[in-house]
N, C-alpha and C. Protein backbone atom coordinates (compact mmCIF):
# COMPACT_ATOMS: atom_id res chain seq x y z
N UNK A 1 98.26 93.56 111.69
CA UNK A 1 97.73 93.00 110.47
C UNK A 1 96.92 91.76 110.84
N UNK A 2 95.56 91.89 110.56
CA UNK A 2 95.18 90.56 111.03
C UNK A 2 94.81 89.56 109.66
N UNK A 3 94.41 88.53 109.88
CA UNK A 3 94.39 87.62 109.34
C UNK A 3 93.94 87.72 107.49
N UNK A 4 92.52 87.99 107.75
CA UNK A 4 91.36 88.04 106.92
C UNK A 4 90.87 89.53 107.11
N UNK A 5 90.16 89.53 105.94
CA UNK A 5 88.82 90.76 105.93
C UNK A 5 88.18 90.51 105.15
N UNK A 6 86.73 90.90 105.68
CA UNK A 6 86.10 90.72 104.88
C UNK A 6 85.42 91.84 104.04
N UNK A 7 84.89 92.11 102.71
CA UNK A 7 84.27 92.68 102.09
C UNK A 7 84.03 92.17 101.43
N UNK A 8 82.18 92.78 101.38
CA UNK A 8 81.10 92.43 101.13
C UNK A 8 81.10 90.89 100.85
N UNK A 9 81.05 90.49 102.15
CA UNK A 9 81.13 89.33 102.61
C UNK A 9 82.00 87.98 101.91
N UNK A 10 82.80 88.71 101.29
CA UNK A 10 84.26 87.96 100.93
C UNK A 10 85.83 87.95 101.35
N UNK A 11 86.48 86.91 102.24
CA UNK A 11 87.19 86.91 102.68
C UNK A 11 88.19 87.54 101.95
N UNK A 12 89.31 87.66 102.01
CA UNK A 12 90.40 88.74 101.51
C UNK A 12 91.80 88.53 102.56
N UNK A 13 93.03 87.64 102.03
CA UNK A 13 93.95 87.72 102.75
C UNK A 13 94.02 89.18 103.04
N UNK A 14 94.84 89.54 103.82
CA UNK A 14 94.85 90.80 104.59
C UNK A 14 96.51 91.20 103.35
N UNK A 15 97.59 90.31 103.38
CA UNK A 15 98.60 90.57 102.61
C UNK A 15 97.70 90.40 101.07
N UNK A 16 96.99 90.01 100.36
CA UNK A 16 96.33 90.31 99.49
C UNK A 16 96.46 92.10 99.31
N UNK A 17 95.78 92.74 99.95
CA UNK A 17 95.51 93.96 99.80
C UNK A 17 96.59 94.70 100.23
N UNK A 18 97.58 94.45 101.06
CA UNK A 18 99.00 95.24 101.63
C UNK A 18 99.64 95.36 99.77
N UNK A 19 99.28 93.86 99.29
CA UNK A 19 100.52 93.68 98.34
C UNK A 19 99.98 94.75 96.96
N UNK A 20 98.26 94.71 96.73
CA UNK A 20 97.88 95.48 96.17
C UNK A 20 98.13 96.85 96.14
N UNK A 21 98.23 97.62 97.25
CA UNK A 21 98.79 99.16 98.16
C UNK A 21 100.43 99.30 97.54
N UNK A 22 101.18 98.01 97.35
CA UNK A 22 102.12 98.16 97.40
C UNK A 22 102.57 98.07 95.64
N UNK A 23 101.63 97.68 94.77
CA UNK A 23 101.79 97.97 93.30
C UNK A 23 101.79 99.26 93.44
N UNK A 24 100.36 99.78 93.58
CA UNK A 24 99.95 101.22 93.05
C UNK A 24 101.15 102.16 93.79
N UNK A 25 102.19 101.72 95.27
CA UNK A 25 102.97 102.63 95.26
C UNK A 25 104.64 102.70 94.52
N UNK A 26 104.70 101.50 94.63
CA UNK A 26 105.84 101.49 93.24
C UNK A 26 105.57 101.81 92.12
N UNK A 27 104.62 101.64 91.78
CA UNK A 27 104.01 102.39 90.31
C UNK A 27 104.48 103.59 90.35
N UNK A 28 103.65 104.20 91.66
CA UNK A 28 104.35 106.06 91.48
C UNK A 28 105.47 106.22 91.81
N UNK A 29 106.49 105.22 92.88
CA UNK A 29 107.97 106.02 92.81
C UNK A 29 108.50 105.30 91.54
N UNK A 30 108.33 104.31 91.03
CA UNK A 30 108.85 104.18 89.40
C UNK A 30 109.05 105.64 88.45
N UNK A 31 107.80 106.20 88.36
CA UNK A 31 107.26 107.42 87.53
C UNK A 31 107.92 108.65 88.22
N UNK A 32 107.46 108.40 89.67
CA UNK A 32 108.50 109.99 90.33
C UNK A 32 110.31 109.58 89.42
N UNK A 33 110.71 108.36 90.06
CA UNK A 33 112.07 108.36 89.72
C UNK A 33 112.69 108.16 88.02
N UNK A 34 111.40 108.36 87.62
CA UNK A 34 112.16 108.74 85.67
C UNK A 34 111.65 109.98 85.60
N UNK A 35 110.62 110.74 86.15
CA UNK A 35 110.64 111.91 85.99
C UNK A 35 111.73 112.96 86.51
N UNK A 36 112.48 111.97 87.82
CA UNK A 36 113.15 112.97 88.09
C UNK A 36 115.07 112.33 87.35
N UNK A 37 114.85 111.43 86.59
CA UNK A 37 116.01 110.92 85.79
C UNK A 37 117.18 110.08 86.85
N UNK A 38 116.44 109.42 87.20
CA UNK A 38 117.28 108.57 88.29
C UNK A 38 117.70 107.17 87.76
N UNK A 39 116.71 107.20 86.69
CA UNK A 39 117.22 105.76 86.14
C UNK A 39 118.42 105.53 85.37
N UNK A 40 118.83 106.77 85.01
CA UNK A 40 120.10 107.25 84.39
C UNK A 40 121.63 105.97 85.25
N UNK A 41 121.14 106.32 86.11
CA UNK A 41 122.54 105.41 86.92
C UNK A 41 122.22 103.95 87.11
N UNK A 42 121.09 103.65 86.96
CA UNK A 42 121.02 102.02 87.24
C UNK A 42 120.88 101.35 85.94
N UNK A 43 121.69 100.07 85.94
CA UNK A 43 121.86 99.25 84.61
C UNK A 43 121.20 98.35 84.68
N UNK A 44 120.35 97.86 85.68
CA UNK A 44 118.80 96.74 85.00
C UNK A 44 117.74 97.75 85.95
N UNK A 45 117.04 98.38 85.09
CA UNK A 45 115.77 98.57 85.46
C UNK A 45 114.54 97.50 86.21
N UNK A 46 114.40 96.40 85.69
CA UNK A 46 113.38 95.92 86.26
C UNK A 46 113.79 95.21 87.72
N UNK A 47 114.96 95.06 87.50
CA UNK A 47 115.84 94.04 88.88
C UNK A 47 115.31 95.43 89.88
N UNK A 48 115.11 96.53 90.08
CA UNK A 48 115.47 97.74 90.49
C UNK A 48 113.91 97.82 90.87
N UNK A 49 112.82 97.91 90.08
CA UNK A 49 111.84 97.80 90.07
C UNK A 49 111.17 96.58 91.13
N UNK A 50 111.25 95.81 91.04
CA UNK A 50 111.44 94.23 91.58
C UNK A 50 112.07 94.67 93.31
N UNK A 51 113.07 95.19 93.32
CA UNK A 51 113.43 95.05 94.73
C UNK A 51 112.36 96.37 95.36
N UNK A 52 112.07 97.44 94.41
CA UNK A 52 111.46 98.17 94.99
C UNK A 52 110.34 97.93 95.90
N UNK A 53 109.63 97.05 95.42
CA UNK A 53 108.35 96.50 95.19
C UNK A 53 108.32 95.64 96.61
N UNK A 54 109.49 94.73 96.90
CA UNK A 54 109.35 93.92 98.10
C UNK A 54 109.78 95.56 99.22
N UNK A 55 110.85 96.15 99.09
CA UNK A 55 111.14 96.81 100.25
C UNK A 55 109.07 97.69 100.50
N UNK A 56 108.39 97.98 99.65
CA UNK A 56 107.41 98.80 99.84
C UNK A 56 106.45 97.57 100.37
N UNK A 57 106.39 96.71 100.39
CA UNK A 57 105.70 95.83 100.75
C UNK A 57 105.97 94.79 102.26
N UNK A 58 107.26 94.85 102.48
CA UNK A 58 107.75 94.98 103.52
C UNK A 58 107.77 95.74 104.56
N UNK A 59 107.92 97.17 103.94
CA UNK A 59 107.16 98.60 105.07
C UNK A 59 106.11 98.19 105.37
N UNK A 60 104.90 98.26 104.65
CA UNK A 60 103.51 98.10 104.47
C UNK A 60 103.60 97.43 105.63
N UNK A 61 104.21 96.04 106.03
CA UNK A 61 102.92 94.53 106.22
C UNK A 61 104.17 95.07 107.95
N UNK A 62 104.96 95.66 107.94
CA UNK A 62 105.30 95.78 109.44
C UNK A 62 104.75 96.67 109.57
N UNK A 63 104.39 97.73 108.89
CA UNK A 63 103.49 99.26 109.92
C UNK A 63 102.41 98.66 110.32
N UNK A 64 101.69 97.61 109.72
CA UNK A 64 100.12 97.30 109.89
C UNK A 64 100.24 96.48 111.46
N UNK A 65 101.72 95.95 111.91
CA UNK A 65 101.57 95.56 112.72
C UNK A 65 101.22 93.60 112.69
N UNK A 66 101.49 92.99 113.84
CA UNK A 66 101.48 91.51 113.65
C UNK A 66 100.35 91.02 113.19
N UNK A 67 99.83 89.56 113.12
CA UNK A 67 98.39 88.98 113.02
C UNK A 67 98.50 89.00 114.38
N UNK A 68 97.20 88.51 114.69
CA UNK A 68 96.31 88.64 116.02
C UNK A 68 95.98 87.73 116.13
């Protein structure tokens, strides 16, 4: 993961955009996991939501690898 990027010639933390990757994929296991009725067993939804969100964002920013 390195530092910066740029597009179209605007810098861009690099975790900026990991963290962005990492809405749009909790978004969909949110939606997979009420479609498939999983929320049935957990008693705070958003606490649930919330941790999701760091563990997917946590994957993310170690697969990309260290800064440089």
């Amino acid at each position: 993961m390195t530092g910066e990027i740029a597009i179209g010639g605007v810098f861009l933390p690099s975790i900026l955009l990991i963290a962005i990757l990492a809405v749009v994929l909790t978004g969909l296991t949110t939606r997979l996991l009420a479609i498939l009725g999983a929320y049935r067993f957990i008693a705070y939804r958003p606490l649930v939501d919330l941790a999701l969100f760091f563990l997917i964002l946590g994957l993310l920013s170690w697969l990309t690898g260290p800064a440089a």
